[in-house]
Structure formats: structure tokens, C-alpha cells
N, C-alpha and C. Protein backbone atom coordinates (compact mmCIF):
# COMPACT_ATOMS: atom_id res chain seq x y z
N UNK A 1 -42.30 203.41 86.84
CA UNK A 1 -42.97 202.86 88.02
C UNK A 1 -42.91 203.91 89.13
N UNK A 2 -44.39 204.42 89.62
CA UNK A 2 -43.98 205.33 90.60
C UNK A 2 -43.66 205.02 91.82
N UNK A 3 -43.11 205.48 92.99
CA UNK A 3 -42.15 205.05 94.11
C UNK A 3 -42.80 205.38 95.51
N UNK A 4 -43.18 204.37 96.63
CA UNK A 4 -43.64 205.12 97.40
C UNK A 4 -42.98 204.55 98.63
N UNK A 5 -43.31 204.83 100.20
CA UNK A 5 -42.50 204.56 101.49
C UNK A 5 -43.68 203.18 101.74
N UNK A 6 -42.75 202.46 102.13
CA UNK A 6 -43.16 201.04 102.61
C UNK A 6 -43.11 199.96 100.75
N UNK A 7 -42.86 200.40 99.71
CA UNK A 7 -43.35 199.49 98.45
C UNK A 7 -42.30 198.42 98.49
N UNK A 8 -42.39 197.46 97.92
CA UNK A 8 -41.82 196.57 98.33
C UNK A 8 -40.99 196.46 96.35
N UNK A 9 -39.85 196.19 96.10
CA UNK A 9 -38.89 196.68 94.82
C UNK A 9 -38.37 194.76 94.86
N UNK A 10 -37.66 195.15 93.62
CA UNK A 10 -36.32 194.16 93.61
C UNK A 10 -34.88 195.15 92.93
N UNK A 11 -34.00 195.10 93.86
CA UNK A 11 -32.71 195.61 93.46
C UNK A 11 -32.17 194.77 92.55
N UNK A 12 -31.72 194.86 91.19
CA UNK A 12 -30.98 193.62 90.20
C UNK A 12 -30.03 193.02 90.85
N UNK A 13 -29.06 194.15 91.99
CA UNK A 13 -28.09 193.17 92.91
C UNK A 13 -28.13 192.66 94.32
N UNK A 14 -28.98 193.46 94.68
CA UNK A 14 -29.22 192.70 96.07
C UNK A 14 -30.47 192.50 96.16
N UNK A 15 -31.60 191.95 95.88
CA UNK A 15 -32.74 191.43 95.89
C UNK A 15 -33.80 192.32 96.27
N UNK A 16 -34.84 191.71 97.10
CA UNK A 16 -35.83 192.25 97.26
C UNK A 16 -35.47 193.55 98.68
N UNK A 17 -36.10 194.58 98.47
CA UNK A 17 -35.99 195.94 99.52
C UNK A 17 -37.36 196.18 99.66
N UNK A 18 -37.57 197.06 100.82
CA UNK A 18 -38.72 197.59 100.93
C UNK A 18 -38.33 199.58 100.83
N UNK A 19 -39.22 200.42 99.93
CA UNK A 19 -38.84 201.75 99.89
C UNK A 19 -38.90 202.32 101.57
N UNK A 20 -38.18 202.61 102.14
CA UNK A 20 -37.65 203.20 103.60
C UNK A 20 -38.12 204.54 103.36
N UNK A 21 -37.60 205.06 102.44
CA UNK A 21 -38.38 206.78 102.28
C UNK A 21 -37.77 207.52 100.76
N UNK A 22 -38.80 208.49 100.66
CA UNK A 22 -38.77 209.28 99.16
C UNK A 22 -38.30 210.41 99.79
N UNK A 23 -36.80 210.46 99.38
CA UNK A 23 -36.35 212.13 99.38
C UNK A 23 -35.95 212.90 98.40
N UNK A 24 -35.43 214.22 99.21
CA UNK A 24 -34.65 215.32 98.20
C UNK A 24 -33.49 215.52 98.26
N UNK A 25 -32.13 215.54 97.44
CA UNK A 25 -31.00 215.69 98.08
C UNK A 25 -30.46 216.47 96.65
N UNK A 26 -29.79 217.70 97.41
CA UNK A 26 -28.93 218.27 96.03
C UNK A 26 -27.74 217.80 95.79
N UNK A 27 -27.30 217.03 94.86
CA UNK A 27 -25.93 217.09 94.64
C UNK A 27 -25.34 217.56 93.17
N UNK A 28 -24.03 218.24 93.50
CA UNK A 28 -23.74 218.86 92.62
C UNK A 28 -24.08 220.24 91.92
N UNK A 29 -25.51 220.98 92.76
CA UNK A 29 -26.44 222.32 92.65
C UNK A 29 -27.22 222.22 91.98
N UNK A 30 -27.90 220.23 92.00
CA UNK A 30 -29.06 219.90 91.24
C UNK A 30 -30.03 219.50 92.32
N UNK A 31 -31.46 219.41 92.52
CA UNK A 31 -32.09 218.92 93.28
C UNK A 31 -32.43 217.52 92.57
N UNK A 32 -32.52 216.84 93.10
CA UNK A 32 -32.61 215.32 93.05
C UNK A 32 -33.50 214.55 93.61
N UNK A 33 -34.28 213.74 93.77
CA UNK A 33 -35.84 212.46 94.18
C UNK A 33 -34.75 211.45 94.77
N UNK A 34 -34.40 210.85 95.67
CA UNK A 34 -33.64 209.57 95.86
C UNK A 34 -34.81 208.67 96.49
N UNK A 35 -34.52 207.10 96.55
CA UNK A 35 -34.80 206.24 97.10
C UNK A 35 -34.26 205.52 98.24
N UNK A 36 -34.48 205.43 99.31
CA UNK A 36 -33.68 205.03 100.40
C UNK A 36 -34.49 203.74 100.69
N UNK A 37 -33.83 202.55 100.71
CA UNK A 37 -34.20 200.79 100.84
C UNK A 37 -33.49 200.15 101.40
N UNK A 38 -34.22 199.95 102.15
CA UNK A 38 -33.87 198.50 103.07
C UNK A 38 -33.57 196.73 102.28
N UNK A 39 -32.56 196.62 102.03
CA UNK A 39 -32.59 195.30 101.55
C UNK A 39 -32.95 194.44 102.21
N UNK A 40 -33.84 193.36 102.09
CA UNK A 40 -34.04 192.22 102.98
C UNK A 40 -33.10 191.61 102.96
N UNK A 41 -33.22 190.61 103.84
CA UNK A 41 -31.57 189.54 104.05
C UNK A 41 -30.69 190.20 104.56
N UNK A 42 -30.43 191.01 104.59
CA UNK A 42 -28.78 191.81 104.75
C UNK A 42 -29.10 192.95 105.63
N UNK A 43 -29.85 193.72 105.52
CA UNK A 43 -30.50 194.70 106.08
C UNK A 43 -29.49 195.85 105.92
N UNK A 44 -28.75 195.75 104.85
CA UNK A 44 -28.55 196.98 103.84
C UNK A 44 -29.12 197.85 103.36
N UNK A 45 -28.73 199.14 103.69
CA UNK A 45 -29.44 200.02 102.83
C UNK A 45 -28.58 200.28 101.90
N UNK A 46 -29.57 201.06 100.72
CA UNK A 46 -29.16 201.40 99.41
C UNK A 46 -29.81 202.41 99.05
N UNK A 47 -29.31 203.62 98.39
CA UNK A 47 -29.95 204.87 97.83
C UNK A 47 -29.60 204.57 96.36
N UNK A 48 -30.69 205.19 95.74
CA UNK A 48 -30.42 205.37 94.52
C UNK A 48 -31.79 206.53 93.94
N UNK A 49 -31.17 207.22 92.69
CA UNK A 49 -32.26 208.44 92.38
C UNK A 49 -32.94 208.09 91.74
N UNK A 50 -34.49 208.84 91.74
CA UNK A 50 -35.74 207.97 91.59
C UNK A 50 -35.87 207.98 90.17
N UNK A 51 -34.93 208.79 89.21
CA UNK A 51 -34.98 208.77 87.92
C UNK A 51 -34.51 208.06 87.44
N UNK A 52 -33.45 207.61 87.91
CA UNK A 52 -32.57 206.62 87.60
C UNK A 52 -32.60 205.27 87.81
N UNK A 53 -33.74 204.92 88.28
CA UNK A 53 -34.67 203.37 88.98
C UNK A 53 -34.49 202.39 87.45
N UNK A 54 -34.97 202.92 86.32
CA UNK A 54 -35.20 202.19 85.84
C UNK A 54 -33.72 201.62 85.10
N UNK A 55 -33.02 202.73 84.49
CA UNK A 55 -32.30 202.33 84.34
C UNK A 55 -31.24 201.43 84.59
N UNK A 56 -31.55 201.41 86.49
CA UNK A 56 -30.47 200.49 87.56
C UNK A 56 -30.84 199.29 87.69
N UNK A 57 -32.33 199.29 87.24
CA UNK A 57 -33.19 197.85 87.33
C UNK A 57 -34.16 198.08 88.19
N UNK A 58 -34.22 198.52 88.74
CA UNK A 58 -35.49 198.52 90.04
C UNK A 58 -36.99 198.22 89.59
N UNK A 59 -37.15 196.79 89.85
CA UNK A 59 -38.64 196.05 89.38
C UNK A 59 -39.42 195.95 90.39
N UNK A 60 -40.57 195.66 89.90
CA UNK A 60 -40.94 194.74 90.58
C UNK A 60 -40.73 193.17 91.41
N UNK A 61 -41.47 192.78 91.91
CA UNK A 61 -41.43 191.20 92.51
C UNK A 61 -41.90 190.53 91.20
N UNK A 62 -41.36 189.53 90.77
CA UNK A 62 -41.83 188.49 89.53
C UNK A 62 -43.13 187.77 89.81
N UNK A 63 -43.76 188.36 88.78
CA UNK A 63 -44.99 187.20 88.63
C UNK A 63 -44.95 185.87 88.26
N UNK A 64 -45.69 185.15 88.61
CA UNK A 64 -45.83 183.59 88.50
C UNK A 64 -45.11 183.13 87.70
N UNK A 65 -45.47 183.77 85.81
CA UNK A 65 -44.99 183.26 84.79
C UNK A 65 -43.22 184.03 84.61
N UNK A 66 -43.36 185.09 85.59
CA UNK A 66 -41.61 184.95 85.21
C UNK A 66 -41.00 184.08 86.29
N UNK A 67 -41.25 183.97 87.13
CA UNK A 67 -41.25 183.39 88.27
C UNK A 67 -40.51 181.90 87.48
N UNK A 68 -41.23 180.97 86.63
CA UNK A 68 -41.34 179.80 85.98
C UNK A 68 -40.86 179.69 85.18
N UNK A 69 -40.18 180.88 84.48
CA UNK A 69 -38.92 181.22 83.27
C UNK A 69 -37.67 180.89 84.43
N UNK A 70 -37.18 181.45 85.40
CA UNK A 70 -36.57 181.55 86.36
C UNK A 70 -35.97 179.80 86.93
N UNK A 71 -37.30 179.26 87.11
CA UNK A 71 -37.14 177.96 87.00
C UNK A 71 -37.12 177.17 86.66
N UNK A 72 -36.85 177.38 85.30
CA UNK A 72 -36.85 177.07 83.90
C UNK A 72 -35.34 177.14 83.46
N UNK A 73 -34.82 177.81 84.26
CA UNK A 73 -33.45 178.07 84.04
C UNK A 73 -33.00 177.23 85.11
N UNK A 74 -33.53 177.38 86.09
CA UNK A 74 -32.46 176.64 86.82
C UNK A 74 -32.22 174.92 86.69
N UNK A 75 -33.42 174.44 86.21
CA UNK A 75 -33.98 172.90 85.84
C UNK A 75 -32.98 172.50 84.77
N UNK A 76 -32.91 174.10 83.76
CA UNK A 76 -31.88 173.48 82.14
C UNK A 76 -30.77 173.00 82.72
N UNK A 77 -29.76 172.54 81.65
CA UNK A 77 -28.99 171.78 81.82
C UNK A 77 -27.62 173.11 81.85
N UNK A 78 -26.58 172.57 82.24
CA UNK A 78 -25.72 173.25 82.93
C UNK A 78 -24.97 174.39 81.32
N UNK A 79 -24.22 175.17 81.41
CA UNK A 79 -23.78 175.61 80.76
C UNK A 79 -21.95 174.89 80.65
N UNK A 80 -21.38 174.74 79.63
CA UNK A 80 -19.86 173.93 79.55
C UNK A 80 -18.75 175.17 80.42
N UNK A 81 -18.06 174.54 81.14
CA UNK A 81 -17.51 175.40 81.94
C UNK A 81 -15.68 175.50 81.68
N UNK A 82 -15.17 176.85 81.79
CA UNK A 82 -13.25 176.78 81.55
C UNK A 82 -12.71 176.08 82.59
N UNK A 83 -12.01 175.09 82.49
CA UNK A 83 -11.46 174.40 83.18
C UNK A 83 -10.47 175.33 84.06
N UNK A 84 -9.93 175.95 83.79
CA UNK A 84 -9.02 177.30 84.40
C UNK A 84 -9.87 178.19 85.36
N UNK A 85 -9.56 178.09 86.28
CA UNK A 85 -10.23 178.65 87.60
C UNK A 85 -10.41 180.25 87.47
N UNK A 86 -9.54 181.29 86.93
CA UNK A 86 -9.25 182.36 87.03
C UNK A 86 -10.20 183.04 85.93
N UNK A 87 -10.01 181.90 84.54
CA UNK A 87 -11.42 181.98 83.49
C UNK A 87 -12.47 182.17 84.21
N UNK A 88 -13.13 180.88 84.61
CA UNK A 88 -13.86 180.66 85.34
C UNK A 88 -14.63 181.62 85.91
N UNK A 89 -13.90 181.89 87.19
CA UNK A 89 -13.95 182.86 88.35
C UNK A 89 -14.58 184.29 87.36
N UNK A 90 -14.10 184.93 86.11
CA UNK A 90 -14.03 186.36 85.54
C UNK A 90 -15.75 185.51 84.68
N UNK A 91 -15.53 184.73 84.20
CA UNK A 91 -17.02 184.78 83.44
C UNK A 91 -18.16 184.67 84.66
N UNK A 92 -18.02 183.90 85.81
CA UNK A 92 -19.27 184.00 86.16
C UNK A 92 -19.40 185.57 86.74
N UNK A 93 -18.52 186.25 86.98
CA UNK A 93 -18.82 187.61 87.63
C UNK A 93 -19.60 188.44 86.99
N UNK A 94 -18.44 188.49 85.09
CA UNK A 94 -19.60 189.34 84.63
C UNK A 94 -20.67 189.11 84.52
N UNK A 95 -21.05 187.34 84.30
CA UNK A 95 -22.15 187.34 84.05
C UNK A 95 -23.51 187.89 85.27
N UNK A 96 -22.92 187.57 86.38
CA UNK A 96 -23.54 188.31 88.05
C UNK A 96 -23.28 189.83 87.27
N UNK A 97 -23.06 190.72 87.39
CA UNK A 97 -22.93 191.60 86.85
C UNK A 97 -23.91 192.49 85.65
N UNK A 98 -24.44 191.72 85.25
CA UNK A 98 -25.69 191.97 83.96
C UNK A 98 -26.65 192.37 85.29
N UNK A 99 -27.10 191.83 86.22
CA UNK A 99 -28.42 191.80 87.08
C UNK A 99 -29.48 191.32 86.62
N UNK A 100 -29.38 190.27 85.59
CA UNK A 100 -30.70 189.84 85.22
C UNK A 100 -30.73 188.58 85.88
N UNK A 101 -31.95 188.52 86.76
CA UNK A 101 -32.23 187.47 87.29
C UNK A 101 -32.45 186.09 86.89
N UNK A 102 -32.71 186.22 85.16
CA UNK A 102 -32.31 184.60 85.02
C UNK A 102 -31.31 183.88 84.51
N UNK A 103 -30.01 185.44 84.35
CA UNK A 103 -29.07 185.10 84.01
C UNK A 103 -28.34 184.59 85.76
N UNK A 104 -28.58 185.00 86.45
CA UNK A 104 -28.04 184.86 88.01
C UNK A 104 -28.08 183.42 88.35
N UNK A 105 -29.56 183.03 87.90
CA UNK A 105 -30.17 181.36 88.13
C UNK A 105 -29.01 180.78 87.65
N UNK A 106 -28.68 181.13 86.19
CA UNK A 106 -27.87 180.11 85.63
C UNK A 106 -26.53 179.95 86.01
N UNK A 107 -25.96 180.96 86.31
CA UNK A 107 -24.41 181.01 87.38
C UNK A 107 -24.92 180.18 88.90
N UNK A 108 -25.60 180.22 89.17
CA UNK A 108 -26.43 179.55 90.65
C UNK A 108 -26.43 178.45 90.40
N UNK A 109 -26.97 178.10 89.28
CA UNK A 109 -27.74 176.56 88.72
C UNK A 109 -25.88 175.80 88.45
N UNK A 110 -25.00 176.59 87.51
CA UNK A 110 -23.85 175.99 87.25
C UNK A 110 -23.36 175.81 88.17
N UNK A 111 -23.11 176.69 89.66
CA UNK A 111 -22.07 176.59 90.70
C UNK A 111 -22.75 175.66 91.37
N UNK A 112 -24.01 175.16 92.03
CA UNK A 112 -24.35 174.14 92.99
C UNK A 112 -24.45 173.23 92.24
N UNK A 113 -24.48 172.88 90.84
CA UNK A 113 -24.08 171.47 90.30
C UNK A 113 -22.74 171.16 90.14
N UNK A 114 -22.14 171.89 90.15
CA UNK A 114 -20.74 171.52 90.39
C UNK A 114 -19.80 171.63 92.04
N UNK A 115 -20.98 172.04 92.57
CA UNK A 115 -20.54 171.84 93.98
C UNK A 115 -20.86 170.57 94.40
N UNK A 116 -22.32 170.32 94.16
CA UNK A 116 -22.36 169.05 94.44
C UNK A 116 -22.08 167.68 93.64
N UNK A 117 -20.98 167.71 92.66
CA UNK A 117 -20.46 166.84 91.83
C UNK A 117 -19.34 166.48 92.29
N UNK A 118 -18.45 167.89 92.17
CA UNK A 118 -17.09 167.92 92.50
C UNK A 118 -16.40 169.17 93.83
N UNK A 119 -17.65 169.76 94.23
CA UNK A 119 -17.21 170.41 95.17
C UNK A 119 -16.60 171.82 94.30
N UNK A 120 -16.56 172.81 95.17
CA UNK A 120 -15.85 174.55 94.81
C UNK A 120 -15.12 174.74 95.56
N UNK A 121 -13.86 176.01 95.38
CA UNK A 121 -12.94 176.40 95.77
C UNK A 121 -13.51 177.34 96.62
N UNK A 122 -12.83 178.09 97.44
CA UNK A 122 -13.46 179.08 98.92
C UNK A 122 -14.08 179.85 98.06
N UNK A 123 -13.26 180.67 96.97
CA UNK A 123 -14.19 181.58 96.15
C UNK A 123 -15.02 181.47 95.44
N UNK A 124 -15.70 180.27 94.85
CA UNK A 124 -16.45 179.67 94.34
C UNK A 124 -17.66 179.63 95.43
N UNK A 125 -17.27 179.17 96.41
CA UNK A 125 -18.52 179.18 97.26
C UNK A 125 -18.98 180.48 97.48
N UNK A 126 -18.16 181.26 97.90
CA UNK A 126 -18.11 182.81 98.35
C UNK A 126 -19.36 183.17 97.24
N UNK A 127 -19.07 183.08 95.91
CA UNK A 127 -19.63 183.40 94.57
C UNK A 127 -20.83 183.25 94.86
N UNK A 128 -20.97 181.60 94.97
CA UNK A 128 -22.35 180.75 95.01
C UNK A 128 -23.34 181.68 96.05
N UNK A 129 -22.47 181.66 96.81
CA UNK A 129 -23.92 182.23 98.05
C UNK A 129 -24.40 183.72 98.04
N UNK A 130 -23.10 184.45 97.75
CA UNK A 130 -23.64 186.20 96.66
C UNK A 130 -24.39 185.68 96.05
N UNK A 131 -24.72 184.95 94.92
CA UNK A 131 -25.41 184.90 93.92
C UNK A 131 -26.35 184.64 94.30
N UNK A 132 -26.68 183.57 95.35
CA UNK A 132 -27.96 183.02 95.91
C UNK A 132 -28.43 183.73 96.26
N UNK A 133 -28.31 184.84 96.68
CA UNK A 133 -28.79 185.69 98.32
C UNK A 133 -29.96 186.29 97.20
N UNK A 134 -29.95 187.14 95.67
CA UNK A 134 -31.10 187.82 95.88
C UNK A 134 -32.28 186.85 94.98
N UNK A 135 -31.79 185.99 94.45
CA UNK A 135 -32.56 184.63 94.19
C UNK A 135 -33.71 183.88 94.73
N UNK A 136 -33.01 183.74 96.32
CA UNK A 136 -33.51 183.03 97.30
C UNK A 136 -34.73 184.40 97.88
N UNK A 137 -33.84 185.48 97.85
CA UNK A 137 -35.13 186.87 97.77
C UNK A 137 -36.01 187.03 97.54
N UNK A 138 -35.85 186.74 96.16
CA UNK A 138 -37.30 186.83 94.85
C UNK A 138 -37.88 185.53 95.47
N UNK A 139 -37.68 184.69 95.99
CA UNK A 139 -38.60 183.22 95.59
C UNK A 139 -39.38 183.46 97.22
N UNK A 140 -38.70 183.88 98.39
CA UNK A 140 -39.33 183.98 99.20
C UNK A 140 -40.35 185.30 99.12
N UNK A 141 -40.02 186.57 98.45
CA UNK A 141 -41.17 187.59 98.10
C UNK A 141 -42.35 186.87 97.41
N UNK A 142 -42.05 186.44 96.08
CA UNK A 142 -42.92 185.76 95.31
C UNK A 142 -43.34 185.31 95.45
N UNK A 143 -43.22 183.43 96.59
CA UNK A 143 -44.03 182.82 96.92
C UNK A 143 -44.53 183.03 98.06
N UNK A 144 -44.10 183.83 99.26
CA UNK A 144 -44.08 183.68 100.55
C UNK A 144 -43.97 182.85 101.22
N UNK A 145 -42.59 182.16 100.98
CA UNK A 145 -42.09 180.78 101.60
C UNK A 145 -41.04 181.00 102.76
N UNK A 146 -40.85 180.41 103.44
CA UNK A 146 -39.69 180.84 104.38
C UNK A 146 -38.47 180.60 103.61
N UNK A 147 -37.74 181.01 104.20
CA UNK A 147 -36.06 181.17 103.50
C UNK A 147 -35.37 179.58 103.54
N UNK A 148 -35.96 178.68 104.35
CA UNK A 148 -35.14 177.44 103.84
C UNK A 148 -36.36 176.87 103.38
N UNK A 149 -37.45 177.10 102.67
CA UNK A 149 -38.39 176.31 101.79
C UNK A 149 -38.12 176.86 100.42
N UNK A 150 -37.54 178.04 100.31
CA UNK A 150 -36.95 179.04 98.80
C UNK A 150 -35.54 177.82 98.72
N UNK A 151 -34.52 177.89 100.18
CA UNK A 151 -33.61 177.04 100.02
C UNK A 151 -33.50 175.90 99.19
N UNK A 152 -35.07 175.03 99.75
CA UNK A 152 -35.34 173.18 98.95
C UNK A 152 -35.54 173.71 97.70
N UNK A 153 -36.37 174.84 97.15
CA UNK A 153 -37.13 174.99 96.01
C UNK A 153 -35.71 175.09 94.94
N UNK A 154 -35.01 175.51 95.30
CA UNK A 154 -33.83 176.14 94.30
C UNK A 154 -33.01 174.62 94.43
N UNK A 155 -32.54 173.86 95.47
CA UNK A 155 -31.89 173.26 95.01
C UNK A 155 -32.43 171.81 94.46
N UNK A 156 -34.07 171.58 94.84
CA UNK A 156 -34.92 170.36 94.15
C UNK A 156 -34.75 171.02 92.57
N UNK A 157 -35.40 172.03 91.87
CA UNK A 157 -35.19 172.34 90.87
C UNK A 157 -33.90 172.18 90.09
N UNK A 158 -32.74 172.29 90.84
CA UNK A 158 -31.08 172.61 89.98
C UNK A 158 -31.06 170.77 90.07
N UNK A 159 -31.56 169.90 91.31
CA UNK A 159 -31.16 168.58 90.65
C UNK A 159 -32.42 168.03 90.39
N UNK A 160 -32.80 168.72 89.65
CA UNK A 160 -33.46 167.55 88.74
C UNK A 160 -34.45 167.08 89.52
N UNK A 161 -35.54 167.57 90.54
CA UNK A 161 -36.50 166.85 91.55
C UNK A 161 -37.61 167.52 90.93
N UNK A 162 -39.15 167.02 91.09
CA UNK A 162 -40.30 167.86 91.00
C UNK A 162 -39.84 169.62 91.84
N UNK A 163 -40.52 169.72 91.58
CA UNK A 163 -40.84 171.15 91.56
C UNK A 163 -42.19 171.77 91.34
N UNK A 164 -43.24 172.18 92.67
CA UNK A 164 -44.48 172.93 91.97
C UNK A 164 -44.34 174.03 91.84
N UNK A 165 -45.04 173.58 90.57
CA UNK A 165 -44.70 175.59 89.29
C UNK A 165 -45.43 176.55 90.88
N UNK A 166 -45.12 177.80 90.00
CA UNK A 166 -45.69 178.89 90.77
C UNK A 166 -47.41 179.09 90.86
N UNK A 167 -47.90 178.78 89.95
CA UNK A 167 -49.30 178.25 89.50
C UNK A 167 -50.03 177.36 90.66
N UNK A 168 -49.16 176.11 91.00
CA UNK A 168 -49.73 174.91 91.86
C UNK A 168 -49.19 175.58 92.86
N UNK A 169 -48.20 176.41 93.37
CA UNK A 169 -48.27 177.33 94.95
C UNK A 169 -49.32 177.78 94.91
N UNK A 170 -50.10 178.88 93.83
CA UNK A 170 -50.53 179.78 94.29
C UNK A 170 -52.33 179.23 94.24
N UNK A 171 -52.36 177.76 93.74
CA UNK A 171 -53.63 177.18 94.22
C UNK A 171 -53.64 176.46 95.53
N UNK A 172 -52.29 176.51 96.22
CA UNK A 172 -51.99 175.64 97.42
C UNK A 172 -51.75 176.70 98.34
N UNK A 173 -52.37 178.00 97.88
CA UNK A 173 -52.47 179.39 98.77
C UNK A 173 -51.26 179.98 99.25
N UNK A 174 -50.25 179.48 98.63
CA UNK A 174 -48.84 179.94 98.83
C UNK A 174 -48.09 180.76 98.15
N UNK A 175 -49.09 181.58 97.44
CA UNK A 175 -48.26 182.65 96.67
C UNK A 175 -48.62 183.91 97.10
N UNK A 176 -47.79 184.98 97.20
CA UNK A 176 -48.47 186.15 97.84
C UNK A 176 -48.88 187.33 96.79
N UNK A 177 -49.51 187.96 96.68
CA UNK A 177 -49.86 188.73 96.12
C UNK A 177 -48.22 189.77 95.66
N UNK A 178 -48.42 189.92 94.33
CA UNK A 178 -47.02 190.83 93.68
C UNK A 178 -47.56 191.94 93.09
N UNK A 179 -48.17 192.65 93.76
CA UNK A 179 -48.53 193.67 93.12
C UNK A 179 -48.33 194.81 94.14
């Protein structure tokens, strides 16, 4: 994917960025392409080398139909969880850790159903809302929704409420162009 100033990315760990600028930097007595991005939400930046994009994950914004895999995950039914907190705590990390976004849903999808069942521990929440942050990213890039209409969308979907696919946004003129 080629890289340009102003393109709009998804980081696998911190969500959606916009490219800030294409540089050169030697390190090590190699010349090097980096990417310098602005994360939305956080307003983090992040470098990373432009060769190395793909390998780190650096996508695109999800189209409709992944978009609906995504929420497809979050709708399924929960995954069985270790009763042992410290278990617990180490599987959902690695699984945050992969950067695949519909593996993220499903640590998202498990922690706010069990928040709102039985409630989470400080670090549990801590977890929950890392995890949310580049989630809630993608759904506000993708659809162009404000950040507490991505908010309803994620948590009508995790309990079990309608939900319009990405399809019925984007005939209700609410999807933005991902390209």
C-alpha cells in the first residue's frame, strides 16, 4: 500500500491515524522511509518504517463487509472464561496483542458482558477501555458516526439489540467513503 501525507491508516494497536509526513531517517548507516501518524483519539504519535507497514499491520479503514464480520463478532456469543483472575487477565492480553481487529471485538464483546453481568476489577476495566479505544476508531472512521453513536453501536450489538448492518448506514448516507 503506497503511503502518503494527510492518508488516513489503521494502526492494529491504536486505531485509526492520519499519515502526518513521509520521511528519511538513517539509523544504524542505513537510510530508511518512516511514517510519522497522528493517532486519532489520543493524539499520539507513532513512527514506524514504510517497509515495514505491512508487516506491523498498517491497513486500511474496513469496508462495509469487514466492517459486518466485526459485528458479527461482537453479536456471537461470549467465549467460556478462567475463573482465576491472573489467567484471565494474561489470555485477554495476548489475545489484544495479535492486533487483529476481530479478535479485539471479541475480548471487548467478553469484557462488557461481563461487566455488565457481574461487573470488572480496576484492571479489567483499564483492559476494557484499551481495547475499546481503536474499535470505537474503526467504527467512527468507517461509518462517520460520532464517538458516542460508535459508543451505542458497540454496546446495542454486544447485548443483543438490532443493529443496522453497515449496508443500511451507508443507504441512510452514513457511511463515509474508505478509500
Amino acid at each position: 500500500m503506497p503511503f502518503s501525507q494527510g492518508q488516513l491508516v489503521v494502526h492494529p494497536h491504536h486505531g485509526p491515524a492520519t499519515v502526518q509526513e513521509v520521511m528519511t531517517r538513517v539509523v544504524g548507516g542505513v537510510e530508511r522511509t518512516y511514517l510519522s501518524m497522528l493517532v486519532h483519539r489520543s493524539n499520539l504519535t507513532v513512527s514506524v518504517p514504510e517497509d515495514s507497514a505491512e508487516e506491523i499491520g498498517l491497513r486500511k479503514v474496513l469496508s462495509p463487509e469487514e466492517l459486518q464480520e466485526v459485528l458479527d463478532v461482537l453479536q456471537a456469543p461470549s467465549e467460556p472464561f478462567d475463573k482465576q483472575w491472573s489467567r484471565r487477565m494474561k489470555d485477554q492480553r495476548e489475545r489484544l496483542l495479535l492486533g487483529e481487529l476481530p479478535v479485539t471485538a471479541g475480548v471487548v464483546r467478553d469484557l462488557l458482558r461481563r461487566d455488565l453481568e457481574d461487573g470488572l476489577s480496576p484492571a479489567e476495566k483499564d483492559l476494557l477501555k484499551t481495547a475499546s479505544r481503536p474499535l470505537l476508531g474503526e467504527f467512527v472512521e468507517a461509518l462517520g458516526v460520532s464517538d458516542e453513536r460508535a459508543e451505542e453501536l458497540l454496546v446495542a450489538a454486544v447485548t443483543g439489540q438490532d443493529v443496522p448492518t453497515p449496508t443500511e448506514l451507508a443507504e441512510a448516507g452514513a457511511l463515509t467513503s474508505t478509500t
